[in-house]
Protein backbone atom coordinates (compact mmCIF):
# COMPACT_ATOMS: atom_id res chain seq x y z
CA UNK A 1 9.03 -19.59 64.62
CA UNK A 2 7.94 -17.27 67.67
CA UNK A 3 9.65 -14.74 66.09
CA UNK A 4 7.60 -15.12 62.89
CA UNK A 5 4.33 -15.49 64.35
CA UNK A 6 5.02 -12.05 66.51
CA UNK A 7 6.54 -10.41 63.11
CA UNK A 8 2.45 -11.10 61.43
CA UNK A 9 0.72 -10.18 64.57
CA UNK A 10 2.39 -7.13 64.65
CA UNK A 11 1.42 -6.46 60.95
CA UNK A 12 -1.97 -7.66 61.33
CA UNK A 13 -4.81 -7.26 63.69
CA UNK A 14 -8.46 -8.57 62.82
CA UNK A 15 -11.37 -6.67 64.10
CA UNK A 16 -14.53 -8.69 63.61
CA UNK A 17 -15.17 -7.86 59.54
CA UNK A 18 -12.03 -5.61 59.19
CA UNK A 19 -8.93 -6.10 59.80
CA UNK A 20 -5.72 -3.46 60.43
CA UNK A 21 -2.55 -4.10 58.40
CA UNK A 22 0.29 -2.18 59.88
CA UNK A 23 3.20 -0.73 57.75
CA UNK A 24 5.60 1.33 59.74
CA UNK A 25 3.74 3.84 61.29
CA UNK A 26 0.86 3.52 59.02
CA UNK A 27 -2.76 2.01 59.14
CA UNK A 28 -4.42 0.57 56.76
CA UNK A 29 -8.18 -0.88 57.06
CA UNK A 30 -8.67 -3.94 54.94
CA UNK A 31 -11.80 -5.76 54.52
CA UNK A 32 -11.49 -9.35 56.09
CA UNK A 33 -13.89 -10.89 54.02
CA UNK A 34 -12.17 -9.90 50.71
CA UNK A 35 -8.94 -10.86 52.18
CA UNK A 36 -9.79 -14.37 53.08
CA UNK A 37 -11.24 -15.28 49.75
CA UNK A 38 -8.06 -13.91 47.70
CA UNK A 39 -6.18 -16.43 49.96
CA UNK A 40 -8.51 -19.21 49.55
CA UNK A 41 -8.05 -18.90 45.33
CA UNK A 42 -6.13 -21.77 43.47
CA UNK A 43 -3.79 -20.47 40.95
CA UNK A 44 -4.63 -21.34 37.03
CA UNK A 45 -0.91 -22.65 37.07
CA UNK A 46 2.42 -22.21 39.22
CA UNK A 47 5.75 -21.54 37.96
CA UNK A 48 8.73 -23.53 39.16
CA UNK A 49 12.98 -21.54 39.17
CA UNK A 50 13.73 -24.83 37.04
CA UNK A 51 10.85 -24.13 34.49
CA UNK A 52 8.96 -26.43 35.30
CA UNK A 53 5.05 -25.26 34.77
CA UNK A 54 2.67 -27.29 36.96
CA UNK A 55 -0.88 -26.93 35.96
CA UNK A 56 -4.23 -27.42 37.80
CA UNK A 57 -7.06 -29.28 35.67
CA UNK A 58 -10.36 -28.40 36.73
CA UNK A 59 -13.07 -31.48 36.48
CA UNK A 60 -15.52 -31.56 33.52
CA UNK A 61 -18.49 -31.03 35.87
CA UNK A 62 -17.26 -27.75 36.19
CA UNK A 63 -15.97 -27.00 32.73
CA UNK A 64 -19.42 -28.28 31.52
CA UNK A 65 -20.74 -25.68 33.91
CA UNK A 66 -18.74 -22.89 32.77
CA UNK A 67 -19.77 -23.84 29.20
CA UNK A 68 -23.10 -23.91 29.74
CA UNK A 69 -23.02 -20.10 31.47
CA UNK A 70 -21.05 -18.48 28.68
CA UNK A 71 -23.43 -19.54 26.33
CA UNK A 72 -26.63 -18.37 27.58
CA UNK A 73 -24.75 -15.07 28.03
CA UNK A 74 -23.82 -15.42 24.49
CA UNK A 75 -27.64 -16.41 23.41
CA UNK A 76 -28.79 -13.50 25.39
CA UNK A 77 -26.50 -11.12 24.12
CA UNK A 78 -27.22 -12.20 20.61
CA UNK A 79 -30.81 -11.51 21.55
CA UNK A 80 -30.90 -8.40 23.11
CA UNK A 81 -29.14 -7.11 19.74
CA UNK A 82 -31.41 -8.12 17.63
CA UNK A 83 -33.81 -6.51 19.21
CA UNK A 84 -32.10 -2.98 19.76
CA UNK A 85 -31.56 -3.60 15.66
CA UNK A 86 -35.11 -4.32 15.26
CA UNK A 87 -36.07 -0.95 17.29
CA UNK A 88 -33.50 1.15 15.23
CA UNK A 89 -34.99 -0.23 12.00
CA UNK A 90 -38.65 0.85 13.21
CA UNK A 91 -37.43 4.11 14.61
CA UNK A 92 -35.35 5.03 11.77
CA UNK A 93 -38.04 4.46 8.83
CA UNK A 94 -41.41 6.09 11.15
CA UNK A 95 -38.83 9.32 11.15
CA UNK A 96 -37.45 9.25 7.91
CA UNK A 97 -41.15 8.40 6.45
CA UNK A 98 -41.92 11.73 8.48
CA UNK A 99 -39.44 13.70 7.21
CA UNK A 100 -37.80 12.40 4.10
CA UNK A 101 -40.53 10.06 2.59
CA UNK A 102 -37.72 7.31 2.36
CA UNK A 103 -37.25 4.17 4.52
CA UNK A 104 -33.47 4.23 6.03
CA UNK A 105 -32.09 0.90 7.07
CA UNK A 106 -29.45 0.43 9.80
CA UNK A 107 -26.34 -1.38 9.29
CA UNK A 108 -26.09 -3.63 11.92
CA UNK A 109 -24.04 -6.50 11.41
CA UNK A 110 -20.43 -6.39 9.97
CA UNK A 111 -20.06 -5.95 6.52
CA UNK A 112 -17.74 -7.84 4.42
CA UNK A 113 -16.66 -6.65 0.65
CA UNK A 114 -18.70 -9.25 -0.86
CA UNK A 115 -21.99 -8.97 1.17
CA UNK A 116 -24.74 -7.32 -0.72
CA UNK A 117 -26.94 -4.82 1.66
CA UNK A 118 -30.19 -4.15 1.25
CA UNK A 119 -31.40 -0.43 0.88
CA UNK A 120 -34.88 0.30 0.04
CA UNK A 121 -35.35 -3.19 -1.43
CA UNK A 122 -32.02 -2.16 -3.28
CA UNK A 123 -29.11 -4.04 -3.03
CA UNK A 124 -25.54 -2.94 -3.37
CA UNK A 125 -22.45 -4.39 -3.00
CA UNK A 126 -18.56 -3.03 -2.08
CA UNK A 127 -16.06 -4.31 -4.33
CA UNK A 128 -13.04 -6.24 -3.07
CA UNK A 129 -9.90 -4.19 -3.01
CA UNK A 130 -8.17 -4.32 -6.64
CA UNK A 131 -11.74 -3.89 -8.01
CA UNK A 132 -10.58 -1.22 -11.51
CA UNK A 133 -14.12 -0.83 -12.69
CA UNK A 134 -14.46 2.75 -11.38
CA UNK A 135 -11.23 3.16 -13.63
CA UNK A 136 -12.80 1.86 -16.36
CA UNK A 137 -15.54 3.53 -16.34
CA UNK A 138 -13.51 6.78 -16.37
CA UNK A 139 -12.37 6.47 -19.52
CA UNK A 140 -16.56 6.72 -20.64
CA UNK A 141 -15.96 10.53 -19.80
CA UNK A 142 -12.32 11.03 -21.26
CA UNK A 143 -12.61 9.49 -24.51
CA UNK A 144 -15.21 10.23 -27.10
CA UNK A 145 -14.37 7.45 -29.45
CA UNK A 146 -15.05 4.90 -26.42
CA UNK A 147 -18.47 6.81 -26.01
CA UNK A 148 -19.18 6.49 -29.68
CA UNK A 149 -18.51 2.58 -29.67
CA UNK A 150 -19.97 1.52 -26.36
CA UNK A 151 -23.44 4.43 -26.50
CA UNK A 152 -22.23 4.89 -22.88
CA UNK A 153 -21.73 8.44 -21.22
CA UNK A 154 -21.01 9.34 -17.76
CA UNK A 155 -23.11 12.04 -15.41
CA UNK A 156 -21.59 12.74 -12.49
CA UNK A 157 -23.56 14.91 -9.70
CA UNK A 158 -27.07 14.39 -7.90
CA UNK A 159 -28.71 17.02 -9.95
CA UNK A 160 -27.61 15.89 -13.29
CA UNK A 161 -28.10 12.65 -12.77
CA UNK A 162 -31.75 13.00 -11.35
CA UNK A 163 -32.59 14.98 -14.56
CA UNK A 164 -31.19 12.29 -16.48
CA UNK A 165 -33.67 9.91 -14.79
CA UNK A 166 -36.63 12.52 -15.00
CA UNK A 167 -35.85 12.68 -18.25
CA UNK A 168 -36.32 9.02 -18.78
CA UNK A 169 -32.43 8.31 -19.70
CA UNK A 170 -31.56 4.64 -18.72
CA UNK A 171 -28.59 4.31 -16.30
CA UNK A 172 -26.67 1.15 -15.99
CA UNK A 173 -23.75 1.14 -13.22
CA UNK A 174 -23.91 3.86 -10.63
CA UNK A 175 -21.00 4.54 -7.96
CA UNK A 176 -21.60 6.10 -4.65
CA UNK A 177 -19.61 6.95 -1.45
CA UNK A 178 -22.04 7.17 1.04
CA UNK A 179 -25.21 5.51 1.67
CA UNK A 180 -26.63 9.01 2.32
CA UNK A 181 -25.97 10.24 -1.30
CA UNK A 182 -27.30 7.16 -2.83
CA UNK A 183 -31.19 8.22 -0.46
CA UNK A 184 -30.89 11.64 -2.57
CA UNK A 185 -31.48 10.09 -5.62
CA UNK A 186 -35.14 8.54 -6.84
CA UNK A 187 -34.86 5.09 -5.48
CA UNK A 188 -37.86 3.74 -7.45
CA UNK A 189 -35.68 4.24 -10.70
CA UNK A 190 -32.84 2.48 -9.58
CA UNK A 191 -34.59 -0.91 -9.15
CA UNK A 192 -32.03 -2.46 -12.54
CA UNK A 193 -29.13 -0.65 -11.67
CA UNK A 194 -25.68 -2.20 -10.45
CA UNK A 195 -24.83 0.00 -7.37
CA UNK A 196 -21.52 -0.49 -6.05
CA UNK A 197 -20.41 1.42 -2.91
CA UNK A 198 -16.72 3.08 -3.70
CA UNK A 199 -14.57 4.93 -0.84
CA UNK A 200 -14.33 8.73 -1.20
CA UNK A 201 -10.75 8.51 -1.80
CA UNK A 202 -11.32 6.33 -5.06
CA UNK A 203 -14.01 8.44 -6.84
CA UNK A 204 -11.83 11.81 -6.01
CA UNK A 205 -8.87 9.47 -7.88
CA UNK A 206 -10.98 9.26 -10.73
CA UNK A 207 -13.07 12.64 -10.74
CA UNK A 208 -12.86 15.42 -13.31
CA UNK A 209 -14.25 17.46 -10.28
CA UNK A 210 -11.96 19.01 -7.67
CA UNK A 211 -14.80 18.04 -4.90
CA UNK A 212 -16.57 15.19 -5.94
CA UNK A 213 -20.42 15.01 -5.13
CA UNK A 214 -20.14 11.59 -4.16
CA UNK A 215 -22.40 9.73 -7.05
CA UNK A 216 -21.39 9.27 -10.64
CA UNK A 217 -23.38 7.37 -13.06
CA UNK A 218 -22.97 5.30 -15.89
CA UNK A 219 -26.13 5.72 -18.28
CA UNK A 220 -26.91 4.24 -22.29
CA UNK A 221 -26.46 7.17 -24.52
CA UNK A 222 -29.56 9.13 -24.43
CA UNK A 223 -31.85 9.81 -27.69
CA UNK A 224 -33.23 13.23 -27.62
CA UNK A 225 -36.76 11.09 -29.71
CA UNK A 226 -37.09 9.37 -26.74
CA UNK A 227 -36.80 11.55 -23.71
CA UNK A 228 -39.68 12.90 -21.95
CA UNK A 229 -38.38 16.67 -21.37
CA UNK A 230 -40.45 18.43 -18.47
CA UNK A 231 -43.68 20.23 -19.64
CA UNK A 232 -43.76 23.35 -17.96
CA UNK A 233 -40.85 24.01 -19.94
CA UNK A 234 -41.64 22.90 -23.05
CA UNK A 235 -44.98 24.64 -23.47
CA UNK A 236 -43.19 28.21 -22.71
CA UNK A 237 -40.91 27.04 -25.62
CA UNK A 238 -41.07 29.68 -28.73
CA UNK A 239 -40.56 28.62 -32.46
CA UNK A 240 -36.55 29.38 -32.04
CA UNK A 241 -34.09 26.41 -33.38
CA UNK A 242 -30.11 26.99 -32.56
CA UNK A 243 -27.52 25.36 -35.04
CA UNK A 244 -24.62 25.30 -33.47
CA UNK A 245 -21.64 25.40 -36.57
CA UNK A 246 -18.18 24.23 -35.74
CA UNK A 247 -18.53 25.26 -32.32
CA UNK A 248 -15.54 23.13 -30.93
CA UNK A 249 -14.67 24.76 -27.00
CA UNK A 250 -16.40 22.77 -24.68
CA UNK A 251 -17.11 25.21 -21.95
CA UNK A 252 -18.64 27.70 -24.89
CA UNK A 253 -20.95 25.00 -26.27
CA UNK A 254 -22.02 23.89 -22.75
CA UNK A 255 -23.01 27.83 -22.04
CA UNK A 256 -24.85 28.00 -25.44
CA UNK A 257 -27.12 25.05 -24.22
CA UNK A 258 -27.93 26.56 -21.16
CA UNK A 259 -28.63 29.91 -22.70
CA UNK A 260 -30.87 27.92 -25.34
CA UNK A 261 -32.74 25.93 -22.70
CA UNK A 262 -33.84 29.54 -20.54
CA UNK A 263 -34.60 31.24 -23.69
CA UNK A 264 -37.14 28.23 -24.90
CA UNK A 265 -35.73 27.27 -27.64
CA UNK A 266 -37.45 24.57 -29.59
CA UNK A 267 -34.46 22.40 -30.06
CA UNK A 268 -30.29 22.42 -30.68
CA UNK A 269 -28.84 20.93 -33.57
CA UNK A 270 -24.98 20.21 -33.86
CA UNK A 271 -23.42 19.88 -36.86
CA UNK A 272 -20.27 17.39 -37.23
CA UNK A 273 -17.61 20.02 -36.84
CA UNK A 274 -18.79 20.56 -33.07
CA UNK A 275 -17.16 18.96 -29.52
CA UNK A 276 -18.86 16.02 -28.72
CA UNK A 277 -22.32 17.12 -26.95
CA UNK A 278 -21.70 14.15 -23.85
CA UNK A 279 -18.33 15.57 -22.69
CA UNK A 280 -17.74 16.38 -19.43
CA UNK A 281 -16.68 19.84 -19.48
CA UNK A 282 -19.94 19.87 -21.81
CA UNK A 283 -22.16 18.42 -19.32
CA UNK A 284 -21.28 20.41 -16.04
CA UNK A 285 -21.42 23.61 -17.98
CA UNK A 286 -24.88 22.85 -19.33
CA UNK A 287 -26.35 22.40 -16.16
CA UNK A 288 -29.25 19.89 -17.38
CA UNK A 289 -29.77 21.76 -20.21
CA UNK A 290 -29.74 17.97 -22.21
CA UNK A 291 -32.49 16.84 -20.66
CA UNK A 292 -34.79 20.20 -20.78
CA UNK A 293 -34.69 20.62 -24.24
CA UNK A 294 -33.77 17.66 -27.58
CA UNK A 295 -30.07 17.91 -28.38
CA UNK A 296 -29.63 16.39 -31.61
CA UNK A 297 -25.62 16.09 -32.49
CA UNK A 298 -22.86 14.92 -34.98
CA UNK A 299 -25.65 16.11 -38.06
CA UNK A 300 -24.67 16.72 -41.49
CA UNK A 301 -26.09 19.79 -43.04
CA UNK A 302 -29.08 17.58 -45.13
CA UNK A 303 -30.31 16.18 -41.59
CA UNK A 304 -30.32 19.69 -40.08
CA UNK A 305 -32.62 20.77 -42.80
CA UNK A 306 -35.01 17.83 -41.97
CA UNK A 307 -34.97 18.96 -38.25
CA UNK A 308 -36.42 22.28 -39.60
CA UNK A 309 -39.56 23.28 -40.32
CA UNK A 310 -40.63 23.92 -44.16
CA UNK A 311 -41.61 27.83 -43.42
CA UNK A 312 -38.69 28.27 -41.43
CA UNK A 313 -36.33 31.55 -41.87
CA UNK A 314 -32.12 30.54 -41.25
CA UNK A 315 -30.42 33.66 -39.74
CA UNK A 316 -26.68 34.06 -39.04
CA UNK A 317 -25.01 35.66 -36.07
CA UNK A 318 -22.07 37.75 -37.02
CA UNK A 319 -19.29 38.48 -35.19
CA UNK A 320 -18.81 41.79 -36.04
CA UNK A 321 -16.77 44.25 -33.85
CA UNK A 322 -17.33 47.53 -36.06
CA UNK A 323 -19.92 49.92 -34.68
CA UNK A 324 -21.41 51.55 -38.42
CA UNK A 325 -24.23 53.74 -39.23
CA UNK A 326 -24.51 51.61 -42.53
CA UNK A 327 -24.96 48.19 -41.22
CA UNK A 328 -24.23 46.88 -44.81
CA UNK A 329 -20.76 48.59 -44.18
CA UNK A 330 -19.84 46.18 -41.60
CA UNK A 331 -17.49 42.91 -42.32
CA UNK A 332 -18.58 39.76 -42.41
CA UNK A 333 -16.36 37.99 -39.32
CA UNK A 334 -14.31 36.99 -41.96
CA UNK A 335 -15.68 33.40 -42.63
CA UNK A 336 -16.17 34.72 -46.21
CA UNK A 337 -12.61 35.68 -45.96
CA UNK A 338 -11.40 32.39 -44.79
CA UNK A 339 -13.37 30.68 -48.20
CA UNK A 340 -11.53 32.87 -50.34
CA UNK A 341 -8.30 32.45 -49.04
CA UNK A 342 -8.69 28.35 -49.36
CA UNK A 343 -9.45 28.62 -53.21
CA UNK A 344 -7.05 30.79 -53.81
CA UNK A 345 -4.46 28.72 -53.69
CA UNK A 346 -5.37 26.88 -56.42
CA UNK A 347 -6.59 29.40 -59.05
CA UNK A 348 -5.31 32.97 -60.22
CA UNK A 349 -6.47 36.69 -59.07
CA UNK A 350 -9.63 36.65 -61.53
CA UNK A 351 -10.57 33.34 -60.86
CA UNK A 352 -10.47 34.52 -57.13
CA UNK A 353 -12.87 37.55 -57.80
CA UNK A 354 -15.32 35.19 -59.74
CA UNK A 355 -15.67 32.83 -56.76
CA UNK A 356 -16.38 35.81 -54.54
CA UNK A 357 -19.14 37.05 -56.63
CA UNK A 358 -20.26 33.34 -56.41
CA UNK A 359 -20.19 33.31 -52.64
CA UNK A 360 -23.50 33.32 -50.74
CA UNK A 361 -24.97 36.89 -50.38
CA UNK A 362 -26.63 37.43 -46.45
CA UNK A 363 -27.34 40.83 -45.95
CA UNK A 364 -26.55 42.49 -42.19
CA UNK A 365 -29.28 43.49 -39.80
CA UNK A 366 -28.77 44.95 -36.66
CA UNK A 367 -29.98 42.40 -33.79
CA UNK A 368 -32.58 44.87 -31.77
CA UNK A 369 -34.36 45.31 -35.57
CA UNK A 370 -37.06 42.95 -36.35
CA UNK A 371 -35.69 39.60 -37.59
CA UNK A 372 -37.51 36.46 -35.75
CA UNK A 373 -41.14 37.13 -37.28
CA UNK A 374 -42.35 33.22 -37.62
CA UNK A 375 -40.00 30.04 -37.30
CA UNK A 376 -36.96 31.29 -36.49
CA UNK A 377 -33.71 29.46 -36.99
CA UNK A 378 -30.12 31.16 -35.50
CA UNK A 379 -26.45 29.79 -36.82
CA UNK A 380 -24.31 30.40 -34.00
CA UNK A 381 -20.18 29.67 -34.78
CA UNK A 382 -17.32 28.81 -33.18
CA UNK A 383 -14.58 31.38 -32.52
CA UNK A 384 -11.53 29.75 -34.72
CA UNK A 385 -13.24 27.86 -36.98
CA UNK A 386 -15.57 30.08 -37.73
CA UNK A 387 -19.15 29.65 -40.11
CA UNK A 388 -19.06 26.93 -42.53
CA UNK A 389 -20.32 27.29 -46.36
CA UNK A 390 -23.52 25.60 -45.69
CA UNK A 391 -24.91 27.81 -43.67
CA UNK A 392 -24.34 30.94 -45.41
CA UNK A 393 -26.23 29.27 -48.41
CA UNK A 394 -28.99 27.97 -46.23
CA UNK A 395 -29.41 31.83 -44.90
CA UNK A 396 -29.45 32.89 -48.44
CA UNK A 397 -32.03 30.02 -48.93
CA UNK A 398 -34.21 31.25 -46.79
CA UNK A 399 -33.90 35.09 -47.60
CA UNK A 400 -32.19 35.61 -43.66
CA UNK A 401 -29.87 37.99 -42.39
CA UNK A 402 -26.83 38.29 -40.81
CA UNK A 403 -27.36 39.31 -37.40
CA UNK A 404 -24.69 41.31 -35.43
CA UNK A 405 -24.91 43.09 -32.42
CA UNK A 406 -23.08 46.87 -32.30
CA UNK A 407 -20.07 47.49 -30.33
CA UNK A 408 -17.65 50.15 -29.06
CA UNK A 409 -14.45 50.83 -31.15
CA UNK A 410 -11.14 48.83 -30.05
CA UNK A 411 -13.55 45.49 -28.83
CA UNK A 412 -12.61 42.82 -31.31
CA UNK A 413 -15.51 40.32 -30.93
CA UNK A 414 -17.87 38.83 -28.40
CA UNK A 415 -17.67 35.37 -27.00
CA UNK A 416 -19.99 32.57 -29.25
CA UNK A 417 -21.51 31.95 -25.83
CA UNK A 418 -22.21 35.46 -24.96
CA UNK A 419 -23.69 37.04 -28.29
CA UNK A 420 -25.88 33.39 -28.57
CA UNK A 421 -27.37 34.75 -25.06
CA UNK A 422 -28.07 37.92 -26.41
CA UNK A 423 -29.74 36.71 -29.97
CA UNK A 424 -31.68 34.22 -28.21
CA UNK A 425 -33.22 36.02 -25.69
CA UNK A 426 -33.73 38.67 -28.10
CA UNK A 427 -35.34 36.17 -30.45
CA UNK A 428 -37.59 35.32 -27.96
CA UNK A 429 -38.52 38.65 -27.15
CA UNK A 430 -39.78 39.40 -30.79
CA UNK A 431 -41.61 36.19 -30.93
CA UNK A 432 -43.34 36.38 -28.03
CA UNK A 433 -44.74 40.19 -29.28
CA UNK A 434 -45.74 38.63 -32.35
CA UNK A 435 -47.44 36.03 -30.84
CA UNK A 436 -49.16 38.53 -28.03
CA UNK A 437 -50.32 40.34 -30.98
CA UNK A 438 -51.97 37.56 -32.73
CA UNK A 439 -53.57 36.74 -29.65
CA UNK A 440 -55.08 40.45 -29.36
CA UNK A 441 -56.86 40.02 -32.87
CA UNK A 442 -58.23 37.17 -32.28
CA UNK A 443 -59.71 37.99 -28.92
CA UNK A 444 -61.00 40.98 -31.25
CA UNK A 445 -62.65 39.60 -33.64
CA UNK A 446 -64.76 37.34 -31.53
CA UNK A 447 -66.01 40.10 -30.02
CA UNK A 448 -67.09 42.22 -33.01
């Protein structure tokens, strides 16, 4: 025992509030204080060799104590985050009224897949995992018979779908990845709409796009009678109507509409033999262009002459690739050809040389000549399937031309896209003079 007690005197020397603990040659200064109370601490439970596990129950005054304590801390925790979520809230919306005009609301609770948020008195919701309907709604844009039967189509972008809802168009379902893309849209026309919030992953899945905007839409097939296009626009529109004829690439017919839409075109009529005017391909290369000017599609020939005005003068663009001094010379892109070869199948050589005499007769004009006088109406065709019977007679019909633009030897045609560009714009160049000129007279005869 006297050998113990020297053994701990020699490790340990107090000093009034410190104490030295000795380890070899070492020192060590150790707080008494601290040192005491570690030795004074019961043990939660002790651990007997024979596994024996003895435990020390504390009495309920003091488990009612320790109750008590951890829930005011609780209570006041609760507290103080409700009110650092209240301050975000009021921060957020005085700086987003500032700068963006729209109120932005913090997320501050956990949010479960079934828990609707609220966003600018919106609500949305995130569906449970297994949710298809972003897969269903993906077949909207693939299949044009579904489109057809259901009057659904699918925009996908902010711009096109803001357009859409300028336009008036009524959108039913919209997906979005981020809360941020969902602000960029006009929240005061999304009161009736079903938004469900999608992870990034998902809509990339089930994009057409390589890099997905984050925001596709589902709207009810629009009706060009009942869209209200923008007005600046349509009161720089000229008396120009396209009809596009069999024009079945959808990048092509997309371009057309977007040519037709910057050259102010009155309206585009399709006729049944053309890609579906709500196709995706269709859509993105548009660029709005559906809800700038009316689209009217899938028309038979008789509706596209209601569509028309009485006075109005049918022209033809012709794909000719033959540079002439004699426009009248120059082939006829071979849609003539194409009618002839049909029938003559089923009847001899003279029979074949009476229906050609019967054919329409168009005469050729060059394009930079004057052709688009009054009400002007320009048959643009598809690059395979080329013009269709009808409108040759509706050119005759109307005494119009067939307009081709000259090119250099060895070029076999132009794109339908490209030579609509440069008849439309051309169109509208001639109209425009003859409306300048109209204006001049009358200014002059209110003078004399």
């Amino acid at each position: 025992m006297a050998a113990l007690m020297y053994n701990v005197s020699r490790g340990f020397v107090i000093f009034g509030e410190h104490s030295l603990l000795f380890r070899g040659h070492n020192q060590i200064l150790v707080n008494s204080r601290r040192y005491v109370r570690a030795l004074r601490r019961r043990p939660v439970a002790v651990l007997y060799p024979n596994g024996k596990r003895e435990t020390f129950i504390k009495s309920k005054e003091t488990t009612d104590k320790m109750n008590q304590k951890m829930f005011k801390q609780k209570g006041k925790n609760l507290s103080e985050s409700d009110n650092k979520c209240r301050k975000e809230k009021v921060s957020e919306r005085s700086v987003n009224k500032k700068w963006s005009g729209h109120h932005h609301v913090s997320e501050c609770a956990e949010e479960s897949p079934h828990i609707m948020d609220r966003l600018e008195g919106l609500r949305y919701e995130k569906p449970p995992a297994g949710d298809n309907r972003l897969a269903k709604v993906s077949s909207v844009a693939r299949s044009r018979t579904f489109r057809e039967k259901e009057g659904k189509v699918l925009l996908e972008g902010r711009r096109l779908i803001c357009d859409a809802l300028s336009a008036g168009a009524s959108p039913q379902m919209l997906f979005f990845s981020m809360v941020e893309r969902l602000q960029e849209l006009p929240l005061d026309k999304l009161q009736q709409v079903k938004l469900i919030k999608v992870k990034y992953e998902d809509m990339k899945t089930w994009s057409d796009l390589v890099t997905p905007q984050g925001v596709i839409a589902i709207f009810s097939k629009p009706d060009a009678s009942r869209l209200a296009f923008p007005k600046d626009i349509r009161h720089q529109s000229v008396p120009l109507f396209l009809i596009c004829d069999n024009v079945r690439d959808a990048g092509n017919l997309g371009t057309i509409l977007r040519c037709a839409a910057a050259a102010g075109c009155d309206r585009v009529l399709l006729t049944k033999g053309c890609v579906d005017a709500w196709e995706p391909k269709v859509l993105r290369a548009a660029m709005g262009a559906h809800f700038r000017l009316p689209v009217f599609p899938n028309l038979d020939w008789d509706d596209i002459s209601k569509h028309l005005p009485k006075d109005v003068i049918v022209h033809i663009a012709d794909n000719c690739s033959i540079f002439t001094k004699d426009p009248a010379s120059a082939p006829v892109s071979g849609q003539i050809q194409n009618v002839t070869l049909d029938k003559s199948s089923e009847s001899d050589s003279d029979e074949e040389s009476d229906d050609e005499l019967s054919l329409p007769c168009v005469k050729p004009q060059v394009y930079h000549e004057s052709w688009a006088q009054k009400s002007t109406a320009l048959v643009i065709g598809g690059e395979t399937c080329e013009l269709s019977l009808e409108a040759l007679g509706l050119a005759e019909e109307t005494e119009g031309r067939r307009i081709f633009v000259p090119m250099a030897p060895g070029v076999e045609s132009l794109n339908s896209a490209m030579a609509a560009s440069i008849l439309l714009f051309e169109g509208r160049r001639q109209l425009l003079k003859v409306s300048d000129k109209t204006r001049r007279r009358a200014r002059s005869q209110m003078f004399q």
